[in-house]
N, C-alpha and C. Protein backbone atom coordinates (compact mmCIF):
# COMPACT_ATOMS: atom_id res chain seq x y z
N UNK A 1 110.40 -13.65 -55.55
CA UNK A 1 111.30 -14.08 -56.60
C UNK A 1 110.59 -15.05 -57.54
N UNK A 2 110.62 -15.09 -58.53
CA UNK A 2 110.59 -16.32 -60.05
C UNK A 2 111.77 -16.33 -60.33
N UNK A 3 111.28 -17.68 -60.65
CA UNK A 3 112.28 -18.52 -60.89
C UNK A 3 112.01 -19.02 -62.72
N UNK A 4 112.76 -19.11 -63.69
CA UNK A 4 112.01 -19.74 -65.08
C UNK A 4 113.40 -20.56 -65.89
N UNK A 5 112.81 -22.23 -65.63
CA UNK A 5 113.47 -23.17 -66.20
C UNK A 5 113.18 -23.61 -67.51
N UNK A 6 114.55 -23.64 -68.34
CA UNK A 6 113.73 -24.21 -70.02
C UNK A 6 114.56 -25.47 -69.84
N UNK A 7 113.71 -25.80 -70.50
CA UNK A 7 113.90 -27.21 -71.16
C UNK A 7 113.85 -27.10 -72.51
N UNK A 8 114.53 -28.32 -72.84
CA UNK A 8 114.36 -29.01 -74.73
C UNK A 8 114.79 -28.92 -75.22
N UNK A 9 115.84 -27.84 -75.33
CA UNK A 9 117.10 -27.22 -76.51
C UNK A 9 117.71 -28.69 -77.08
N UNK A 10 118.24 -28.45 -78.29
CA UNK A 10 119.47 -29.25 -78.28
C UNK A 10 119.90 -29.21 -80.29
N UNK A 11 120.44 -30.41 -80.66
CA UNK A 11 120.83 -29.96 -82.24
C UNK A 11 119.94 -31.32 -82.62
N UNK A 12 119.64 -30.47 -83.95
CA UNK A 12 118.47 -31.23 -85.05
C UNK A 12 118.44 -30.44 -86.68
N UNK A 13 118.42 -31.21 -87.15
CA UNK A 13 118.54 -30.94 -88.36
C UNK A 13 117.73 -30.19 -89.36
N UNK A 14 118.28 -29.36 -90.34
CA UNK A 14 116.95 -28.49 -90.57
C UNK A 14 115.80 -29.59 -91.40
N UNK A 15 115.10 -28.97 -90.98
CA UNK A 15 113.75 -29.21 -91.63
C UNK A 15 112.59 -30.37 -90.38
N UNK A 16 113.51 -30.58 -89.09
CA UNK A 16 113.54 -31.17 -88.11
C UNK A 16 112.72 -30.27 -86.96
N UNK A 17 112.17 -30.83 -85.57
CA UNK A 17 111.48 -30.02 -84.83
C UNK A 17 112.24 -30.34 -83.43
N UNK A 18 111.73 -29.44 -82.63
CA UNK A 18 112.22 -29.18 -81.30
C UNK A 18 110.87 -28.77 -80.73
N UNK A 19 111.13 -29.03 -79.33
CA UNK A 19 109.48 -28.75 -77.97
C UNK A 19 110.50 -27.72 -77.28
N UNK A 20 110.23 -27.14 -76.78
CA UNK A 20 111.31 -26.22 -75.48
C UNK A 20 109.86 -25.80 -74.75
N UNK A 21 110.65 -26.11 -73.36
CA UNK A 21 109.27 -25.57 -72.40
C UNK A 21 110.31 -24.77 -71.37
N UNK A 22 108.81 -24.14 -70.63
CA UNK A 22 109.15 -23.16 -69.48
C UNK A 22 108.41 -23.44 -68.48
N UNK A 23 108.75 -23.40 -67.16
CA UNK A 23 108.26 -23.68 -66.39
C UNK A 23 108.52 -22.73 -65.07
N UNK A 24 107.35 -21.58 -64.45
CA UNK A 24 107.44 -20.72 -63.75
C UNK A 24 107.42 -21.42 -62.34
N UNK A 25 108.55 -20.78 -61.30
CA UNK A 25 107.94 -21.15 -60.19
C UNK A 25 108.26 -20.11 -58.87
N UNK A 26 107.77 -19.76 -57.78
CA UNK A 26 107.90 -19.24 -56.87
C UNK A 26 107.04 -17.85 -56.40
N UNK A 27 107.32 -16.73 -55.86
CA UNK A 27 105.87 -16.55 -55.38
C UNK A 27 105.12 -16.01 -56.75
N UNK A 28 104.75 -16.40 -57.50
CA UNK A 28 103.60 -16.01 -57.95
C UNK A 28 101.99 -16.02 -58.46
N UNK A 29 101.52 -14.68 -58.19
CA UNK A 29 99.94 -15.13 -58.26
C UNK A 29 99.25 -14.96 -59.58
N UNK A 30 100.17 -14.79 -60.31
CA UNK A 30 99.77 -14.57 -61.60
C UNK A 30 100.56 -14.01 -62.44
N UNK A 31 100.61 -14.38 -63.84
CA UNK A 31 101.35 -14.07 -64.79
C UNK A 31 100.56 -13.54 -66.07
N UNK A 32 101.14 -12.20 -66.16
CA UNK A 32 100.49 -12.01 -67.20
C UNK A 32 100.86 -12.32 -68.77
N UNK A 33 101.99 -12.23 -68.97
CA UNK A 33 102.66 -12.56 -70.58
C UNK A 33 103.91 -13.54 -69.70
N UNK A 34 104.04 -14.68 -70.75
CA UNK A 34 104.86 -15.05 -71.05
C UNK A 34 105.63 -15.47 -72.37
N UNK A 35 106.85 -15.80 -72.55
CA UNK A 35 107.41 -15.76 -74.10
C UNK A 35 108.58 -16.69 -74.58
N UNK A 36 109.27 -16.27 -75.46
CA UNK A 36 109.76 -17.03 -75.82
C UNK A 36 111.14 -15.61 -76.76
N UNK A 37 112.00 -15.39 -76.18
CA UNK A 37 113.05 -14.75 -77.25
C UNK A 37 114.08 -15.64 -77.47
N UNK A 38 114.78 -14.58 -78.58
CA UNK A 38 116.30 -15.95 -78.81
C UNK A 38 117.62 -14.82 -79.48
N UNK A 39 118.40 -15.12 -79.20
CA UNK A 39 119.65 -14.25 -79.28
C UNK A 39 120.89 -15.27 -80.05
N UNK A 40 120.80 -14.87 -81.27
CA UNK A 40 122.11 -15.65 -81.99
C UNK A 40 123.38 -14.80 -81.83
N UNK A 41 124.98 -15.38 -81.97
CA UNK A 41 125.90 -14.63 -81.85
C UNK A 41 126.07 -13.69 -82.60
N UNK A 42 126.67 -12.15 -82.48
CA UNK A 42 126.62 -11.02 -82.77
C UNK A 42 125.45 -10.64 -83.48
N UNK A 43 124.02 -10.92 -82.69
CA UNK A 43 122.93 -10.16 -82.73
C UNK A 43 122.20 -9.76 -81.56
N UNK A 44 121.24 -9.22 -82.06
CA UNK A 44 120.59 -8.43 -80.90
C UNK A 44 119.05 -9.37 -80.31
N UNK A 45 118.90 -9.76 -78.88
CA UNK A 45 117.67 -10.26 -78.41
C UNK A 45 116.71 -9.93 -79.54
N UNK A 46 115.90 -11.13 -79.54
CA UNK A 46 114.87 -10.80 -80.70
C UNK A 46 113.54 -11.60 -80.40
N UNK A 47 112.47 -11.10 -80.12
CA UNK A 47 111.32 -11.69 -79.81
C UNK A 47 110.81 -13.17 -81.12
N UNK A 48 110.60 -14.12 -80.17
CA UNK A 48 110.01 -15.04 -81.09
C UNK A 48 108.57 -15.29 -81.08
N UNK A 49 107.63 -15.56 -79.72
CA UNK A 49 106.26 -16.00 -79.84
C UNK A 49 106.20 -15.28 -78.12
N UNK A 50 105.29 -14.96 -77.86
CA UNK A 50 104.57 -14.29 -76.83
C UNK A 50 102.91 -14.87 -76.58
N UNK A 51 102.68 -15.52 -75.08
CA UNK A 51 101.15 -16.02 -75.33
C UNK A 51 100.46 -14.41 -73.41
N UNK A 52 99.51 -14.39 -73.94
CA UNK A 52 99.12 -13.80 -72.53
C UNK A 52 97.99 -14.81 -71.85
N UNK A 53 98.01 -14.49 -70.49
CA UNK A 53 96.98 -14.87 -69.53
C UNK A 53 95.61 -15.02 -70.71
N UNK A 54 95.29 -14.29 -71.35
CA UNK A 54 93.98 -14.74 -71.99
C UNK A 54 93.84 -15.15 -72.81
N UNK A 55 95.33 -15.44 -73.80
CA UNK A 55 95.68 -16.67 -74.87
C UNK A 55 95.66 -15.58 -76.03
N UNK A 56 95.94 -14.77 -76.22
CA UNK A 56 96.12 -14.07 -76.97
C UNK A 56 97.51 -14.34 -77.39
N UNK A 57 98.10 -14.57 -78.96
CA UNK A 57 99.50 -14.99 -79.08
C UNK A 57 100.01 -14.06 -79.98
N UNK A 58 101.52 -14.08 -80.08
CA UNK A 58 101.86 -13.04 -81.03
C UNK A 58 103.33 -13.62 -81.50
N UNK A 59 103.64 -13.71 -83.02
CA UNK A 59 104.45 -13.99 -83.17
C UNK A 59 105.49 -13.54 -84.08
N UNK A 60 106.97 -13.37 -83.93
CA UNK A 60 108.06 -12.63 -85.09
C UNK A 60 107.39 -13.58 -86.76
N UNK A 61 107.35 -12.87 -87.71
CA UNK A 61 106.64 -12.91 -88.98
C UNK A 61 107.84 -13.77 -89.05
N UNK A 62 109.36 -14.26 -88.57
CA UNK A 62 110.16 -15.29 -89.20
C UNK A 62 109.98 -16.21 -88.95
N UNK A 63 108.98 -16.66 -87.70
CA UNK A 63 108.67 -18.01 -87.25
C UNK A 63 106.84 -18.27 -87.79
N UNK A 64 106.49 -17.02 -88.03
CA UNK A 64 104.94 -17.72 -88.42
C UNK A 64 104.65 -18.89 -89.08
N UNK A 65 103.79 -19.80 -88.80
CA UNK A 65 103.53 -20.58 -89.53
C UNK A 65 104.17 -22.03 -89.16
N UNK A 66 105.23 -21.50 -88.40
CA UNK A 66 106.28 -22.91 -87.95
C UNK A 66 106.36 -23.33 -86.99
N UNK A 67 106.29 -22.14 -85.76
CA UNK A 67 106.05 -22.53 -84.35
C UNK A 67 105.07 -22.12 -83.49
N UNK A 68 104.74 -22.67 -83.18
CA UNK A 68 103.40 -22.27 -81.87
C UNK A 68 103.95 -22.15 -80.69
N UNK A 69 103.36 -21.12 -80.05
CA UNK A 69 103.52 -21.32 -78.59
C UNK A 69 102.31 -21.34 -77.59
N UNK A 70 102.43 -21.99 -76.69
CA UNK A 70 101.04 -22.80 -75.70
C UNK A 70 101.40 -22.82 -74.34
N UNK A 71 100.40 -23.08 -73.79
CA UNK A 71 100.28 -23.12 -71.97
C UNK A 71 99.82 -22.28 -71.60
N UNK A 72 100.50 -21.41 -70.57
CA UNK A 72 100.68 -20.01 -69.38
C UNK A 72 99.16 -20.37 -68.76
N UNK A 73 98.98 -21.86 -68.72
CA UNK A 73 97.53 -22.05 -67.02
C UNK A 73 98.17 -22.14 -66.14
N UNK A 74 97.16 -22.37 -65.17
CA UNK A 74 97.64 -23.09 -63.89
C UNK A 74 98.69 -23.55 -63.44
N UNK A 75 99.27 -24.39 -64.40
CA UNK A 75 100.54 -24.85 -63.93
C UNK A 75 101.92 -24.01 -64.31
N UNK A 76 101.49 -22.48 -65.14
CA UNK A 76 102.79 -21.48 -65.03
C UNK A 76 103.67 -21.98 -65.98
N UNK A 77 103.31 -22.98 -67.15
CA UNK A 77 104.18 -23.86 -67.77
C UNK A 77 103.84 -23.07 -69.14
N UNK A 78 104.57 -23.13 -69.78
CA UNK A 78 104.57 -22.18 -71.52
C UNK A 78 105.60 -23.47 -72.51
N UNK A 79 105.20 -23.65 -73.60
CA UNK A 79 105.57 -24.68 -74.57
C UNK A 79 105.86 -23.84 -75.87
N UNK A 80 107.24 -24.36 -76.33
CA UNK A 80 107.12 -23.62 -77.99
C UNK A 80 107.53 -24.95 -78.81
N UNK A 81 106.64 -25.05 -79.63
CA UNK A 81 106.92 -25.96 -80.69
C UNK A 81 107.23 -25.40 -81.81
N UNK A 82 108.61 -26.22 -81.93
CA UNK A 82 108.90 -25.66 -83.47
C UNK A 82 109.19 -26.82 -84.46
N UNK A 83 108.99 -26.29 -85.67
CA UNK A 83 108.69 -26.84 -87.01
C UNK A 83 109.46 -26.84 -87.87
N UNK A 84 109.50 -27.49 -88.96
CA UNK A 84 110.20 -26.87 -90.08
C UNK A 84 111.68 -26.11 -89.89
N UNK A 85 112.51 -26.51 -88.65
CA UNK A 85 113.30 -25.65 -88.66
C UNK A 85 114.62 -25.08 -89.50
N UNK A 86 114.85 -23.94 -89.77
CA UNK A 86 116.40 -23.70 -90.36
C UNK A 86 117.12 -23.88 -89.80
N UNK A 87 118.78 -23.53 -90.41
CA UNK A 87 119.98 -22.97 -90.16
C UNK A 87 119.99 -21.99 -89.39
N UNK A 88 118.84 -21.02 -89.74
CA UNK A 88 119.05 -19.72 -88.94
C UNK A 88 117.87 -19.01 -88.32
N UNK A 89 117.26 -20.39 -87.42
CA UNK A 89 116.95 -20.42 -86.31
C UNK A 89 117.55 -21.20 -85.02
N UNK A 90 118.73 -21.10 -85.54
CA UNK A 90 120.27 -21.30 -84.11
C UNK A 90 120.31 -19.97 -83.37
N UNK A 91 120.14 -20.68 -82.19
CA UNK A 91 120.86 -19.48 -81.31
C UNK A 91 120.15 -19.72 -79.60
N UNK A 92 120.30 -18.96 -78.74
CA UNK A 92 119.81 -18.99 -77.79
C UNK A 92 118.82 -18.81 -77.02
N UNK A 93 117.72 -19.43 -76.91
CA UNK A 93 116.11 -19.16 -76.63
C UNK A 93 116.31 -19.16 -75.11
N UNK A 94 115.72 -17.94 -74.79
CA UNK A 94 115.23 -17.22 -73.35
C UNK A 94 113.72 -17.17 -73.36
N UNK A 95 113.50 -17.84 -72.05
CA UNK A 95 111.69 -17.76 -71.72
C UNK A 95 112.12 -16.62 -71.02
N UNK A 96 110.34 -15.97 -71.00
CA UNK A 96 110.40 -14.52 -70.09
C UNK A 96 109.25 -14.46 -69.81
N UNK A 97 109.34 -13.84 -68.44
CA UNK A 97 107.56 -13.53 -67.69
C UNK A 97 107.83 -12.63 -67.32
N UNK A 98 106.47 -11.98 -67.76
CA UNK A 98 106.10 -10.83 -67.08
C UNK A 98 104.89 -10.49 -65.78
N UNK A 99 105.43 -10.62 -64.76
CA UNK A 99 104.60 -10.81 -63.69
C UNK A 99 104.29 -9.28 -62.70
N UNK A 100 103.21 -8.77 -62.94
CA UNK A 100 102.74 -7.59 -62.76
C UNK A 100 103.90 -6.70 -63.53
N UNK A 101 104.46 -5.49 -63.23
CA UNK A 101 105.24 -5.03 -64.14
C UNK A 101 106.53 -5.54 -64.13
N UNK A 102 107.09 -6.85 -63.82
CA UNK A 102 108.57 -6.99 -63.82
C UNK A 102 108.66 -8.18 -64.58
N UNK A 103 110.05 -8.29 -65.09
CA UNK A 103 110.36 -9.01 -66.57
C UNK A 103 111.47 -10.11 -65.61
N UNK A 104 111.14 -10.97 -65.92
CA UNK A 104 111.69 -12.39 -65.79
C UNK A 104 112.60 -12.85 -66.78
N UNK A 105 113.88 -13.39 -66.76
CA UNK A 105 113.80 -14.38 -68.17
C UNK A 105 115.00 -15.65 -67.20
N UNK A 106 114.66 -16.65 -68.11
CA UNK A 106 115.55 -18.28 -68.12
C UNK A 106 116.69 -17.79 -68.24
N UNK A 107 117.47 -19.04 -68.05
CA UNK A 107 118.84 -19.15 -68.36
C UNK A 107 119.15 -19.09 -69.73
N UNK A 108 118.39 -20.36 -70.13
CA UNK A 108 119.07 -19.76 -71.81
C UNK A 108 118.95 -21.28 -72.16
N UNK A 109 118.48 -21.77 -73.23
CA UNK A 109 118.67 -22.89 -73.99
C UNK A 109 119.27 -22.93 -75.38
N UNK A 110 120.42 -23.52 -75.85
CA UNK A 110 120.79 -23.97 -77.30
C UNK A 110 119.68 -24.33 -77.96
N UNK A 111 119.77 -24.21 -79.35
CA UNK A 111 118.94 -24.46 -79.90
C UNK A 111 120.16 -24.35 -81.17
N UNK A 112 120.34 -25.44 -81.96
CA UNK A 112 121.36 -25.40 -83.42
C UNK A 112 120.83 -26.54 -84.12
N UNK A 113 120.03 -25.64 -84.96
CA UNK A 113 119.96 -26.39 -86.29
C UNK A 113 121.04 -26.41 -87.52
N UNK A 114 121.01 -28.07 -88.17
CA UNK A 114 122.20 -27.86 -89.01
C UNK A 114 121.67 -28.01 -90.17
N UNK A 115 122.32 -27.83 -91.37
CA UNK A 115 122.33 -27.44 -92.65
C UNK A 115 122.69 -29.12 -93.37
């Protein structure tokens, strides 16, 4: 079993930043991708930043430039910093691992930026 806790959510104002972390734990010997999605009300899951085991990163063209995402060593821990944020980057950020072929994700963190 994995286990994946976020941290950091909360409300900030646009143009304001937020940290949200993840933190993997239980049997695993390795992770290959971990990420970062987010799901606002009446939309559909939507990928935000993705880092792999060899640091390779990838990110939705709506956050380029604003948020980074970091970690997935040793300590199974993944960081998204965000920047510059909008209005409409509210909604619900899910970490997710992918550990050999099976998909993980968090509970779910708020994230509401205001206008």
């Amino acid at each position: 079993q994995v286990q994946l806790v976020e941290s950091g959510g909360g409300l900030v104002q646009a143009g304001g930043s937020l940290r949200l972390s993840c933190a993997a734990s239980g049997r695993i010997f390795s992770i290959n991708v971990m990420g970062w999605y987010r799901q606002a009300p009446g939309k559909q899951r939507e990928l935000v930043a993705t880092v792999t085991s060899w640091g390779s990163t990838n990110y939705a063209d709506s956050v380029k430039g604003r948020f980074t995402i970091s970690g997935l060593n040793a300590k199974k821990t993944v960081y998204l910093e965000m920047n510059s944020l909008k209005p409409e980057d509210t909604a619900v950020y899910y970490c997710n691992a992918v550990v050999v072929s099976n998909n993980y994700w968090g509970q779910g963190t708020q994230v509401t930026v205001s206008s």
